[in-house]
N, C-alpha and C. Protein backbone atom coordinates (compact mmCIF):
# COMPACT_ATOMS: atom_id res chain seq x y z
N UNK A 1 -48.24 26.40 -22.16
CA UNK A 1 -47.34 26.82 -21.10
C UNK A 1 -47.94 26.47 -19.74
N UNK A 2 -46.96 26.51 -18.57
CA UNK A 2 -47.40 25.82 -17.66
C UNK A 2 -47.12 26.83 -16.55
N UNK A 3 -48.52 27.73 -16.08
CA UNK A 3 -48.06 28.23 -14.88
C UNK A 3 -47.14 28.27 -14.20
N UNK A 4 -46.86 28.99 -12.90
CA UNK A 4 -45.93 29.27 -12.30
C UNK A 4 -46.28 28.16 -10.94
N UNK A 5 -47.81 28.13 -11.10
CA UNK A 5 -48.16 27.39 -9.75
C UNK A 5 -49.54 26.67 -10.53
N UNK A 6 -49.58 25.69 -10.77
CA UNK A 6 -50.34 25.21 -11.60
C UNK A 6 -51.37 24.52 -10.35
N UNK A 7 -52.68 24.05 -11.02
CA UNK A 7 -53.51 23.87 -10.05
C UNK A 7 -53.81 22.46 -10.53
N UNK A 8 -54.60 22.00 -10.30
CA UNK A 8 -54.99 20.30 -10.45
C UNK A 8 -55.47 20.57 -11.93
N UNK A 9 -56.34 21.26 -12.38
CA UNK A 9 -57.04 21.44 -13.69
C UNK A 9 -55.30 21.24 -14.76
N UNK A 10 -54.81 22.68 -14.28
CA UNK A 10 -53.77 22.64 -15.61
C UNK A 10 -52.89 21.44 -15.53
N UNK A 11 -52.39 21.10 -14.17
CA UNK A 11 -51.39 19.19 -14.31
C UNK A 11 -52.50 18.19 -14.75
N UNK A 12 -53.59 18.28 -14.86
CA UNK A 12 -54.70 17.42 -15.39
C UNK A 12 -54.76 16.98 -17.47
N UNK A 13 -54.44 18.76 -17.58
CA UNK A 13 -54.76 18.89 -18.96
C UNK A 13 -53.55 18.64 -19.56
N UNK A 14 -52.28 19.09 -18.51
CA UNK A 14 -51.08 18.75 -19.44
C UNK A 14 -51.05 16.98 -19.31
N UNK A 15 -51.57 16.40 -18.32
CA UNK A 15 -51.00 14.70 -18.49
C UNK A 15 -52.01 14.11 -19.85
N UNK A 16 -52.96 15.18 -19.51
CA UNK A 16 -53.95 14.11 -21.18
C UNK A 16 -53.50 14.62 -22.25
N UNK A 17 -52.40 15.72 -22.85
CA UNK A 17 -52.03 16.33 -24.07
C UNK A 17 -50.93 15.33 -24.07
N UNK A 18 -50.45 14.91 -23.01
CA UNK A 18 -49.39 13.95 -22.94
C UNK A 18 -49.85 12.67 -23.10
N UNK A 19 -50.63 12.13 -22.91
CA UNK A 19 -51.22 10.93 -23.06
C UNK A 19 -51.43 11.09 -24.47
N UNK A 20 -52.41 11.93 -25.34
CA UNK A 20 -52.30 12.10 -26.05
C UNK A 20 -51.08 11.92 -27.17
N UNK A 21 -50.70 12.11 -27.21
CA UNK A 21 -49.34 12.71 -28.07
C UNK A 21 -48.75 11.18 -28.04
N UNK A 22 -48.24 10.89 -26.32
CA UNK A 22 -47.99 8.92 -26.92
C UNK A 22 -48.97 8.31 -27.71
N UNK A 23 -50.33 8.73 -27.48
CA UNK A 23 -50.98 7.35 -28.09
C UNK A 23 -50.65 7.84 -29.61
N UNK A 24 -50.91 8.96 -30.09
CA UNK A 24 -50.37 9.07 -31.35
C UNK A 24 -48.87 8.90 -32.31
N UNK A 25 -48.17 8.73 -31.06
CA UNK A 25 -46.52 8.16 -31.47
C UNK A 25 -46.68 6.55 -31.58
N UNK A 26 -47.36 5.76 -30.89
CA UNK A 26 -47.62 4.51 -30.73
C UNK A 26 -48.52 4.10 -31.92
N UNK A 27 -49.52 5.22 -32.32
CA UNK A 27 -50.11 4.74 -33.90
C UNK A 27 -49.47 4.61 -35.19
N UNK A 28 -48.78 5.79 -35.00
CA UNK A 28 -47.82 6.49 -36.07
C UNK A 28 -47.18 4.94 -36.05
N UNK A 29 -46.33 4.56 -35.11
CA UNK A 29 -45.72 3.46 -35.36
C UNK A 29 -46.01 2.19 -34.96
N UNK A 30 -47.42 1.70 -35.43
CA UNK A 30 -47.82 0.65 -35.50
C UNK A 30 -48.54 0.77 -36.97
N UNK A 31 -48.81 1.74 -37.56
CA UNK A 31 -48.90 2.02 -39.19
C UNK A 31 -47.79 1.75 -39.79
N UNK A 32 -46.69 2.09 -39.38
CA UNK A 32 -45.30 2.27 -40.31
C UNK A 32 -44.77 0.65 -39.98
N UNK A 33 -45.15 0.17 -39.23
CA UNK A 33 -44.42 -1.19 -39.01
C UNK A 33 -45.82 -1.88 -39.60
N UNK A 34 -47.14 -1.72 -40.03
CA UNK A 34 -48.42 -2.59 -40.68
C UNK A 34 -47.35 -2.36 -42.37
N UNK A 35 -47.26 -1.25 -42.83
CA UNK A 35 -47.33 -0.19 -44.43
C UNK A 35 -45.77 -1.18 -44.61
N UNK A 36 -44.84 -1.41 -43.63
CA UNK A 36 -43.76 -2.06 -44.20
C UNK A 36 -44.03 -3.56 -44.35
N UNK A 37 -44.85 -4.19 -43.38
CA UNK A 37 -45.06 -5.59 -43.86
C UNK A 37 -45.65 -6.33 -44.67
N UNK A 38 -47.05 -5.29 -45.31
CA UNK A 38 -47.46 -4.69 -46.57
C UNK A 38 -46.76 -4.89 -47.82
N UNK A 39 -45.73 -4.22 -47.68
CA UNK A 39 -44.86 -4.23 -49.01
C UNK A 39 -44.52 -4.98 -49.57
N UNK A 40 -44.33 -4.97 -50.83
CA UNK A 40 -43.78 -5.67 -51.73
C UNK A 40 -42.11 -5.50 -51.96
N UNK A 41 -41.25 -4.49 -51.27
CA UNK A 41 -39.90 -4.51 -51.57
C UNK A 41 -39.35 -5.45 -50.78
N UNK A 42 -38.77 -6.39 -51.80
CA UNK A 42 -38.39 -7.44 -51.03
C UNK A 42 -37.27 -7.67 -50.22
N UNK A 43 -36.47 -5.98 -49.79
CA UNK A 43 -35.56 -6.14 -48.35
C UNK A 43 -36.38 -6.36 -47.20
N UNK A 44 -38.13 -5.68 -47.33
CA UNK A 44 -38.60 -5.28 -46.47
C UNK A 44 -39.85 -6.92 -45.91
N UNK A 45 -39.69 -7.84 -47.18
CA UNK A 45 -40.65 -8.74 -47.38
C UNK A 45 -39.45 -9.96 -46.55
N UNK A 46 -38.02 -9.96 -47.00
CA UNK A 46 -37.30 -10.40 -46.12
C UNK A 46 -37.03 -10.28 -44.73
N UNK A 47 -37.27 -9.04 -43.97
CA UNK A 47 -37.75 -8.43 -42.77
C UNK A 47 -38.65 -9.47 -42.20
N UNK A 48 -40.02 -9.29 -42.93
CA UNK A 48 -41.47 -9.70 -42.54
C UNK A 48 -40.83 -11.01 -42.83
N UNK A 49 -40.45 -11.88 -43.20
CA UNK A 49 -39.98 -13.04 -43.33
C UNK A 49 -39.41 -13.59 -41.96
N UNK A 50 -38.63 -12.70 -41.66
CA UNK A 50 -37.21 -12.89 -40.18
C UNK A 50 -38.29 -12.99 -38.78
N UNK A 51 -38.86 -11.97 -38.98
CA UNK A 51 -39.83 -11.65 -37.79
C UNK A 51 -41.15 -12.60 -37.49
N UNK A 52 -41.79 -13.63 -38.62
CA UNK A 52 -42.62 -14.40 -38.96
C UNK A 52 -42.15 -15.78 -38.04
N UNK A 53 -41.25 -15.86 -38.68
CA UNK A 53 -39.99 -17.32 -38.39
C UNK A 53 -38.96 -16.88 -37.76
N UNK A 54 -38.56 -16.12 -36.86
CA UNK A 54 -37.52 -16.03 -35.87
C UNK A 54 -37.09 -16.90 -35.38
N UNK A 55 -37.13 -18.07 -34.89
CA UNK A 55 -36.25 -19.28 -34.73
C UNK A 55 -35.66 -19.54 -35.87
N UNK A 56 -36.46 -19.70 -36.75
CA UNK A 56 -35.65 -20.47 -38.06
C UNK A 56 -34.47 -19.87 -38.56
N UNK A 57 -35.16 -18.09 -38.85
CA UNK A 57 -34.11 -17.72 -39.40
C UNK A 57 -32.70 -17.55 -38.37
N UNK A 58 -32.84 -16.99 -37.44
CA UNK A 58 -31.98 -17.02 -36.52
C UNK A 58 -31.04 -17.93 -36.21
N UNK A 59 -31.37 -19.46 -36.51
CA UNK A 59 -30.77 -20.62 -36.83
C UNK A 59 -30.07 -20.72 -38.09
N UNK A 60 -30.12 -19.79 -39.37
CA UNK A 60 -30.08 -19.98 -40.26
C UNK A 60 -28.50 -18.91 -40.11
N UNK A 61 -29.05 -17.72 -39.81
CA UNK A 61 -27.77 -16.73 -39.52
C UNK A 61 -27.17 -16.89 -38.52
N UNK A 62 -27.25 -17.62 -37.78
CA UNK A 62 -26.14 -17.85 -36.81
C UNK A 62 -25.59 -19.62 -36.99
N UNK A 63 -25.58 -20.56 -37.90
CA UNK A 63 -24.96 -21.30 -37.84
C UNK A 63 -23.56 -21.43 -38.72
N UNK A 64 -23.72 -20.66 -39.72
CA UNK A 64 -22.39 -20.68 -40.43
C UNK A 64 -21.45 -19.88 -39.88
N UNK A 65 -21.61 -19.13 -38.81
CA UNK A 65 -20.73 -18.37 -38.36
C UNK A 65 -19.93 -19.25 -36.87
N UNK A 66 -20.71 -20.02 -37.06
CA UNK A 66 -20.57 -20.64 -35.49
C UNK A 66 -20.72 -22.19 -35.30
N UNK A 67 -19.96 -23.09 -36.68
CA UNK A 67 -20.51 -24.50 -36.28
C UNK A 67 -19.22 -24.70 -36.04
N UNK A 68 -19.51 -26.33 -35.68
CA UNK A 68 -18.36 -26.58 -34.59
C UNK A 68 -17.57 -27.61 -36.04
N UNK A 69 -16.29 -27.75 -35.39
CA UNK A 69 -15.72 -28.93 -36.96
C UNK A 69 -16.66 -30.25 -37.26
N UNK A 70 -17.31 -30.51 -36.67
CA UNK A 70 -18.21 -31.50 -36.99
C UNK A 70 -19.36 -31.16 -37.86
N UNK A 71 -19.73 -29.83 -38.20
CA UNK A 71 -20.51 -29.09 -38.73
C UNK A 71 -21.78 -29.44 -38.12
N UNK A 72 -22.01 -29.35 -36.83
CA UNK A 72 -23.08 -29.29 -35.93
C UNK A 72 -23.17 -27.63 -35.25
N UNK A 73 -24.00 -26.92 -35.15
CA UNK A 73 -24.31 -25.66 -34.84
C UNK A 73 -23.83 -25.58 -33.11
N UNK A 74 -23.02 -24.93 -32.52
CA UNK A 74 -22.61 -24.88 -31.78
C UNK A 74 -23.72 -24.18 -30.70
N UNK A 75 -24.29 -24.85 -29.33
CA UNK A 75 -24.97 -24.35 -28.60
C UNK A 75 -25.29 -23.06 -27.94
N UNK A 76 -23.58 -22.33 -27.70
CA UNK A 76 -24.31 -20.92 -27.02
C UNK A 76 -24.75 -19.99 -28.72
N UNK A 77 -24.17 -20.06 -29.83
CA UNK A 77 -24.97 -19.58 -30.80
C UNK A 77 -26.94 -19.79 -30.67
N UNK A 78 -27.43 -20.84 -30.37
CA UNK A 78 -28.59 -20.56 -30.07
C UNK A 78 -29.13 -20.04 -28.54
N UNK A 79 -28.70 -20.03 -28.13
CA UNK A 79 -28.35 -19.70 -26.48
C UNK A 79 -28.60 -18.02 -27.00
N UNK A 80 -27.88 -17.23 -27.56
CA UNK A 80 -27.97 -16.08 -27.70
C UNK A 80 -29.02 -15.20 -27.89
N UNK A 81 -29.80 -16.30 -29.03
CA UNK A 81 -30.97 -15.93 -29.66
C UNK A 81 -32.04 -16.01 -28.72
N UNK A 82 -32.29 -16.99 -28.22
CA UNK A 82 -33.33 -17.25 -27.06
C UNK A 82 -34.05 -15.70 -25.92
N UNK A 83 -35.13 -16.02 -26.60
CA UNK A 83 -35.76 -15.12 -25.56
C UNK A 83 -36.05 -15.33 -24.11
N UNK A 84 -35.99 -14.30 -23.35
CA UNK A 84 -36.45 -14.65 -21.86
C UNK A 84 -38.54 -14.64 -21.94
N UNK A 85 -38.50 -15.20 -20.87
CA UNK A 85 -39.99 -15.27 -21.07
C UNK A 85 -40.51 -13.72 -20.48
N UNK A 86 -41.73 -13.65 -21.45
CA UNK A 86 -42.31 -12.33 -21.45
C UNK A 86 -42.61 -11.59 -19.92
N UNK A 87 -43.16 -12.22 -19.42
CA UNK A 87 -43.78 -11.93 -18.01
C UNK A 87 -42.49 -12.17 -17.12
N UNK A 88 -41.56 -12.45 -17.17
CA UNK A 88 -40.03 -12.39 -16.22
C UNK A 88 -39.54 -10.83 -16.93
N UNK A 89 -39.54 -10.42 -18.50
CA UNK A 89 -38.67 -9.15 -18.78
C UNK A 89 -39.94 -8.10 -17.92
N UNK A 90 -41.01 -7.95 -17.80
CA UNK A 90 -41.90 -7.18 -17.47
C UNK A 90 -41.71 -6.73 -15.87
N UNK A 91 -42.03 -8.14 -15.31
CA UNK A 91 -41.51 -7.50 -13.94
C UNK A 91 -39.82 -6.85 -13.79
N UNK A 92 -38.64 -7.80 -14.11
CA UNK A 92 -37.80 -6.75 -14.82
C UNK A 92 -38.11 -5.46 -14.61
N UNK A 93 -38.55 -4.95 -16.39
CA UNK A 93 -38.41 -3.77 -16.81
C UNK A 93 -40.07 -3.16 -16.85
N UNK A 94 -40.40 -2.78 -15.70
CA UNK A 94 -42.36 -2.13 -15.38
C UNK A 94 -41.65 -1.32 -16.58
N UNK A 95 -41.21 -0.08 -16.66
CA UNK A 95 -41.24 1.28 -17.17
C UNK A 95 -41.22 0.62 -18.91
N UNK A 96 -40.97 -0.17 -19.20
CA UNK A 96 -41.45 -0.16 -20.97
C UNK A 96 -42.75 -0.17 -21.16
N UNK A 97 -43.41 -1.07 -20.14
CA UNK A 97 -44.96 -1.00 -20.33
C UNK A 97 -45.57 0.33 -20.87
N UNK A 98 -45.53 1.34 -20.12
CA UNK A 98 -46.00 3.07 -20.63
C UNK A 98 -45.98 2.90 -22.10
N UNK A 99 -45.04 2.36 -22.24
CA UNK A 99 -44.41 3.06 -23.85
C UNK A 99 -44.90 1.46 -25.34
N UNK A 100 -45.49 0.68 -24.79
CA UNK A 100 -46.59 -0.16 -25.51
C UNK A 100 -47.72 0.52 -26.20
N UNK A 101 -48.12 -0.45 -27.06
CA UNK A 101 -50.08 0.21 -27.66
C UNK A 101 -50.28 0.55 -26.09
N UNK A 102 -51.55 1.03 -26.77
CA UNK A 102 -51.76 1.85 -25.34
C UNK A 102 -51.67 1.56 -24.05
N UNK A 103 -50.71 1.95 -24.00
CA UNK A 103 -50.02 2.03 -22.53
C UNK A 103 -49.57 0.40 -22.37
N UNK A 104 -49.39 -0.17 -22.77
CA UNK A 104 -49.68 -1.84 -22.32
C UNK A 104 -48.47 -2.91 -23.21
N UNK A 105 -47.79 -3.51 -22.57
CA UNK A 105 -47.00 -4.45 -23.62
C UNK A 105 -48.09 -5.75 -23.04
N UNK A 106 -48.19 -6.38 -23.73
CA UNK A 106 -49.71 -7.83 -23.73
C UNK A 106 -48.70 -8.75 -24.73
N UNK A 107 -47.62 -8.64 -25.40
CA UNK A 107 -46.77 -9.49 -26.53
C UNK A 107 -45.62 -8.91 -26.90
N UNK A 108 -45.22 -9.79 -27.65
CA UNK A 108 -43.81 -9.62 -27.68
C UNK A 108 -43.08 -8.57 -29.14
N UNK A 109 -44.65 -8.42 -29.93
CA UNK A 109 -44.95 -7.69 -30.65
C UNK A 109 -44.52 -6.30 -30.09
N UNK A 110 -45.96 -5.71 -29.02
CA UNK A 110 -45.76 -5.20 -27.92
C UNK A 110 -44.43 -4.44 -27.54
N UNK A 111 -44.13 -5.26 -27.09
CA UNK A 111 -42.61 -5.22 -26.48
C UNK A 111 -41.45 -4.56 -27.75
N UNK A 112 -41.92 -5.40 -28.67
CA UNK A 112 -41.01 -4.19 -29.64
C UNK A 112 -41.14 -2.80 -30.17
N UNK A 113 -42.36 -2.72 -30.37
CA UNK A 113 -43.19 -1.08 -30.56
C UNK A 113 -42.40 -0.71 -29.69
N UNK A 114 -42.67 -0.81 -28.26
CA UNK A 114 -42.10 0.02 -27.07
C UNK A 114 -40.55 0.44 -27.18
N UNK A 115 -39.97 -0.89 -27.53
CA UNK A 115 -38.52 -0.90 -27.55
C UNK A 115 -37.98 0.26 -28.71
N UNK A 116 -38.96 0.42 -29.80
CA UNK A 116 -38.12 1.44 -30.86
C UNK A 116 -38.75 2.91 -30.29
N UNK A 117 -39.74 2.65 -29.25
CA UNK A 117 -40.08 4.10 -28.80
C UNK A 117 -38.91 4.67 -28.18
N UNK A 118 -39.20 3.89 -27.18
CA UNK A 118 -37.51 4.29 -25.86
C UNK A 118 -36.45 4.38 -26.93
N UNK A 119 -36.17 3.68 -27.51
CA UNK A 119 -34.88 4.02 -28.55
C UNK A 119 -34.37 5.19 -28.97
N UNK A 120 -35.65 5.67 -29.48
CA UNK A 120 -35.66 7.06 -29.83
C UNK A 120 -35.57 8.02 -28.61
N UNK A 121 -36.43 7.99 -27.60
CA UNK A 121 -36.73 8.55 -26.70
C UNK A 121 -35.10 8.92 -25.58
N UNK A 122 -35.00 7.98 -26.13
CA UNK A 122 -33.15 7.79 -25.47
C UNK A 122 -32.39 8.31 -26.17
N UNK A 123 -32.33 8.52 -27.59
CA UNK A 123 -31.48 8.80 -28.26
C UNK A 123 -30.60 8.04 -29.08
N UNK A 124 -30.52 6.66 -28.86
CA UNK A 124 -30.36 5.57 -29.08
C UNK A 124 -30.56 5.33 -31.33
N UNK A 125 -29.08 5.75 -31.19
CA UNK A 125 -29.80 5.76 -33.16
C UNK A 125 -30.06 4.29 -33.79
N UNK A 126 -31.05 4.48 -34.65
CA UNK A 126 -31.59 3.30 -35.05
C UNK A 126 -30.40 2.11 -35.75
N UNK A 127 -29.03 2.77 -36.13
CA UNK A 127 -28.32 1.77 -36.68
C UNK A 127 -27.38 0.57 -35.48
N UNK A 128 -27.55 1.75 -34.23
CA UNK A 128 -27.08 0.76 -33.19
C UNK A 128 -28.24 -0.22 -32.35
N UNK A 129 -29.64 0.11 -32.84
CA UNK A 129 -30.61 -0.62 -32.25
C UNK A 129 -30.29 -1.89 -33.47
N UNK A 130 -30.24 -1.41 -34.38
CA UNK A 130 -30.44 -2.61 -35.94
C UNK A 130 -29.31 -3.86 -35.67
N UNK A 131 -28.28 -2.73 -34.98
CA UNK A 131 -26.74 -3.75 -34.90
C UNK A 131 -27.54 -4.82 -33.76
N UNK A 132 -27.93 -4.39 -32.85
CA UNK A 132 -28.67 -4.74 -31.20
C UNK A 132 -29.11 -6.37 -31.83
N UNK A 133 -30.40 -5.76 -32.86
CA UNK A 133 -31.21 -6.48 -33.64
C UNK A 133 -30.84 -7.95 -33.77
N UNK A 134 -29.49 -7.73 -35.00
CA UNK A 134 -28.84 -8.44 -36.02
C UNK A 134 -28.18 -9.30 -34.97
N UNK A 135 -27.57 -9.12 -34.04
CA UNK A 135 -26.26 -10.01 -32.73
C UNK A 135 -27.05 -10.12 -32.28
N UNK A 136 -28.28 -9.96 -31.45
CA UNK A 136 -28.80 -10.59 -30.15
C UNK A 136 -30.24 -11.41 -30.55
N UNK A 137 -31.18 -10.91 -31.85
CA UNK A 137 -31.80 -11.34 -31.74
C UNK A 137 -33.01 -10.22 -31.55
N UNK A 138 -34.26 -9.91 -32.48
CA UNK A 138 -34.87 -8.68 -32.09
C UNK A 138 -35.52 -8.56 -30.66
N UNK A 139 -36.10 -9.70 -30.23
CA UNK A 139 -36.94 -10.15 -29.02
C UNK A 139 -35.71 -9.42 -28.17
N UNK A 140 -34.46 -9.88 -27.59
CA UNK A 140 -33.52 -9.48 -26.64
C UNK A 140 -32.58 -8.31 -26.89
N UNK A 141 -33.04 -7.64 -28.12
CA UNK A 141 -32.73 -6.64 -28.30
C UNK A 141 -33.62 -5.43 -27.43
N UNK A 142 -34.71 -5.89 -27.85
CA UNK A 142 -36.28 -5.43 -26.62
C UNK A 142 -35.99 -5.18 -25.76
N UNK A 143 -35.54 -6.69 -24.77
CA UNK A 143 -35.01 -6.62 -23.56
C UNK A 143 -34.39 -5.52 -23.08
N UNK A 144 -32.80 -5.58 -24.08
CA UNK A 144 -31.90 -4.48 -23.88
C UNK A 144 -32.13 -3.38 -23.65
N UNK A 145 -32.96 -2.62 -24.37
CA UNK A 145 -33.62 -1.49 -24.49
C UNK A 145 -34.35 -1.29 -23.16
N UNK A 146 -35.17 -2.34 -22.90
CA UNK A 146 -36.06 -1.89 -21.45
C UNK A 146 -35.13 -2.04 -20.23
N UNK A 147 -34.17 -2.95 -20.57
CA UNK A 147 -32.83 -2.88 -19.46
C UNK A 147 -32.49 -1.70 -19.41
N UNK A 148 -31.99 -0.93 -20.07
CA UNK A 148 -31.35 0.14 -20.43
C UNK A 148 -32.33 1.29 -19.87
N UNK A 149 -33.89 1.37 -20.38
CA UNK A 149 -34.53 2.30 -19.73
C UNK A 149 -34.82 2.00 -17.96
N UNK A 150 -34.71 0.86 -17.47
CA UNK A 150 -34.75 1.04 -16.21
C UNK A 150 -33.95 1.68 -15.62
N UNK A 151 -32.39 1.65 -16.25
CA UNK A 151 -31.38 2.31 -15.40
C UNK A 151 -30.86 3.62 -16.43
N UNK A 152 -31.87 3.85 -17.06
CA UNK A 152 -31.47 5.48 -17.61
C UNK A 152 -30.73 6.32 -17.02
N UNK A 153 -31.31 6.73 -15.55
CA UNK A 153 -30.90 7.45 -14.48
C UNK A 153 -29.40 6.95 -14.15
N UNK A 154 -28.55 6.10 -14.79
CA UNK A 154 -27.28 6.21 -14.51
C UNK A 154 -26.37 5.44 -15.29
N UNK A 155 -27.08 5.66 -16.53
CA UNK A 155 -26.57 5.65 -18.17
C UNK A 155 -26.11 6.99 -18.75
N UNK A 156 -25.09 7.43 -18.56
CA UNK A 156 -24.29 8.55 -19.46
C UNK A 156 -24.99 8.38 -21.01
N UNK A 157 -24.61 7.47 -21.90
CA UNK A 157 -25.31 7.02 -23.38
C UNK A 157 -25.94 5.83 -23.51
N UNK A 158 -26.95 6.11 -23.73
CA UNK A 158 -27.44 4.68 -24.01
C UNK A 158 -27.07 3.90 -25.35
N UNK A 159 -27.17 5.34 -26.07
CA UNK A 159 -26.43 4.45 -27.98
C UNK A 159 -25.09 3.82 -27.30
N UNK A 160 -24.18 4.42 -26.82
CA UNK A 160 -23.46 4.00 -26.40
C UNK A 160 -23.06 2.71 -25.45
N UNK A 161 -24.25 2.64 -24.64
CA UNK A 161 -24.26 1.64 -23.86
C UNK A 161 -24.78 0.20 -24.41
N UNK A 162 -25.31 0.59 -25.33
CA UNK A 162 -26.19 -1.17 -26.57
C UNK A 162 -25.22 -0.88 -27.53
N UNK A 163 -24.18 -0.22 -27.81
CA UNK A 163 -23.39 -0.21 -28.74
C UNK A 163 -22.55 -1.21 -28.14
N UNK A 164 -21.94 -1.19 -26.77
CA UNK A 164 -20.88 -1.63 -26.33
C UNK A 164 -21.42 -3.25 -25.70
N UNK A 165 -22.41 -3.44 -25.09
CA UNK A 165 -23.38 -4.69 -24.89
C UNK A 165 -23.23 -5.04 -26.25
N UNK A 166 -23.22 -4.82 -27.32
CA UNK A 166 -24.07 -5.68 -28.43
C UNK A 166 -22.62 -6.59 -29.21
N UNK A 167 -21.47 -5.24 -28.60
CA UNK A 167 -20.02 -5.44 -28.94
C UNK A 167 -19.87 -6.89 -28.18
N UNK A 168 -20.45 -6.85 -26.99
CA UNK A 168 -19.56 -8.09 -25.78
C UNK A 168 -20.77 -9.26 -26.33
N UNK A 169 -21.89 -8.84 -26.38
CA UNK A 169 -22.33 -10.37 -27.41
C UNK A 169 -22.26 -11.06 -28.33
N UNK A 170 -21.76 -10.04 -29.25
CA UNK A 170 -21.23 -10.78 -30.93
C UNK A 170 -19.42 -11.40 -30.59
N UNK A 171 -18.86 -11.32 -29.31
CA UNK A 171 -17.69 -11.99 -28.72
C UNK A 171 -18.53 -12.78 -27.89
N UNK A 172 -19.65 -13.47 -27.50
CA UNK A 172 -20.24 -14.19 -26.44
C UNK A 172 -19.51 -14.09 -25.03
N UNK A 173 -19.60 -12.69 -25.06
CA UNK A 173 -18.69 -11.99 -23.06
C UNK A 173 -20.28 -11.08 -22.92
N UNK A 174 -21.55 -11.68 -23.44
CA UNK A 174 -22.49 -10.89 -22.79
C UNK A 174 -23.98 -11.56 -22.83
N UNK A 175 -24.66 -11.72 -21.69
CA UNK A 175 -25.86 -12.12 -21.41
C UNK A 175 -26.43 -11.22 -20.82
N UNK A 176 -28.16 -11.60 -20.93
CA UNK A 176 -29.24 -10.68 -20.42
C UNK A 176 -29.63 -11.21 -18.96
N UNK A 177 -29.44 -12.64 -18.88
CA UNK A 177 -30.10 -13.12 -17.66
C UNK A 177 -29.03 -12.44 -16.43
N UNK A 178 -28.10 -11.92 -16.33
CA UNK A 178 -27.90 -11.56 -15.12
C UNK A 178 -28.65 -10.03 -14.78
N UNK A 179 -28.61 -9.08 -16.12
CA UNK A 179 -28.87 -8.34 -16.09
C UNK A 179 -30.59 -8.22 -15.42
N UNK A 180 -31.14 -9.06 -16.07
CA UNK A 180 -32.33 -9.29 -15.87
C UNK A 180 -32.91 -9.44 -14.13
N UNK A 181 -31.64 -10.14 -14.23
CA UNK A 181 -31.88 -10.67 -12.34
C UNK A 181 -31.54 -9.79 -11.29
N UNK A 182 -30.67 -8.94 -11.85
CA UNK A 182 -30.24 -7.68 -11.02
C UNK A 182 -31.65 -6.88 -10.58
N UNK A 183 -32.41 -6.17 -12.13
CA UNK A 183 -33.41 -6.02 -11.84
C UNK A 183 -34.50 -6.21 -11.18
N UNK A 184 -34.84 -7.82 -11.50
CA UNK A 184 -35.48 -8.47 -10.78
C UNK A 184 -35.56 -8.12 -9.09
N UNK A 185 -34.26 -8.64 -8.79
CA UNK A 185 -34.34 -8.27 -7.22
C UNK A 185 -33.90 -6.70 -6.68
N UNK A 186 -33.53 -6.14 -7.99
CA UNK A 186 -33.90 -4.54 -7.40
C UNK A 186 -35.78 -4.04 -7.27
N UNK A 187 -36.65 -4.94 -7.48
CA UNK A 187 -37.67 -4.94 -8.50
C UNK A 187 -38.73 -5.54 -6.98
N UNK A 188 -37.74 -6.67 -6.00
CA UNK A 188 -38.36 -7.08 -4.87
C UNK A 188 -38.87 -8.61 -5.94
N UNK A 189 -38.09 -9.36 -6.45
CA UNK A 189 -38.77 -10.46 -7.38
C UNK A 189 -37.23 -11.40 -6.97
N UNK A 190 -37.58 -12.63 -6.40
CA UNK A 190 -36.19 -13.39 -6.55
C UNK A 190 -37.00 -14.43 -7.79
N UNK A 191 -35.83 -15.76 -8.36
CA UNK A 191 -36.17 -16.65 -8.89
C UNK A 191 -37.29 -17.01 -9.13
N UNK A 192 -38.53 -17.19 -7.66
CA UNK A 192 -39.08 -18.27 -8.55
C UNK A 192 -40.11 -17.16 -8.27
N UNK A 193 -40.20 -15.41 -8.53
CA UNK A 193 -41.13 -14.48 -8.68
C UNK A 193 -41.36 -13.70 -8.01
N UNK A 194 -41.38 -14.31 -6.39
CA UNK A 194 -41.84 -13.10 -5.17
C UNK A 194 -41.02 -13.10 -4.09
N UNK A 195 -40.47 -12.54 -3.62
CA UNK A 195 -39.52 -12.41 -2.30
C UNK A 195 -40.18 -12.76 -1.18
């Protein structure tokens, strides 16, 4: 419990029980994502498969849905998949960083730990992060998520809000790069990095 008028000692002890407690949410789930790639069940070996080779497969599930009559894979289908580069979503979205291994997104690995933290942390149920996943691509699903936690503060739902984003991308009526750029220069970052 937290005093009525707390002094430097007790806001001291509550930020390290708090520090605490992430780094142990951040273990917890960097075990459960080691123990599933581990496995031998092969929904889960197909997983570790997707995530290994993400171009490929991604190429693989998005061309039959999307070739053109010539049976050539139609361009914004890979367009979708495409990640933004790491160090552009960061300045972006600072506030996912916290929520990395400790304290830190350093990869894109990284970046996803964080992304199923906030998920949760948001409220955000895992079948509309999975949908996120499956249409955008896990990397820009990430994104989404740290998009989404920058502007928490004036997000009514967030399940709701990657429910309805994930809706306007599987119709290709939705991209990250503007979103991204909004940030960006709410962020004091134009194009080519620094204002």
């Amino acid at each position: 419990a937290i005093p009525r008028t707390p002094d430097i000692a007790d806001l001291t002890a509550l930020v390290e029980a708090f520090e605490t407690l992430r780094e142990q949410v951040a273990n917890q789930l960097q075990t459960r994502i080691k123990l599933q790639e581990m496995s031998g069940n092969p929904d889960q070996t197909e997983r570790h498969k997707q995530e290994s080779k993400p171009e490929s497969i991604i190429e693989l599930e998005r061309c039959p849905r999307n070739e053109r009559s010539d049976g050539q894979a139609s361009e914004p289908a890979h367009e979708a998949k495409r990640a933004f580069p790491l160090g552009m979503v960061l300045k972006a979205c600072p506030e996912i960083m916290n929520y990395g291994p400790d304290g830190a997104v350093r990869s894109w690995r990284d970046l996803m730990i964080a992304a199923v933290t906030v998920r949760s942390m948001l409220g955000v149920y895992p079948s509309a992060y999975q949908e996120a996943c499956e249409v955008m691509g896990p990397e820009n699903a990430g994104v989404a998520v740290a998009c989404i936690l920058e502007r928490a503060g004036h997000i009514n739902s967030a399940g709701g809000y990657l429910r309805d984003l994930t809706g306007k991308a599987r119709q290709g009526k939705f991209s990250l790069g503007p979103m991204l750029m909004a940030l960006l220069r709410a962020n004091g970052f134009d194009r080519r990095g620094v204002l």
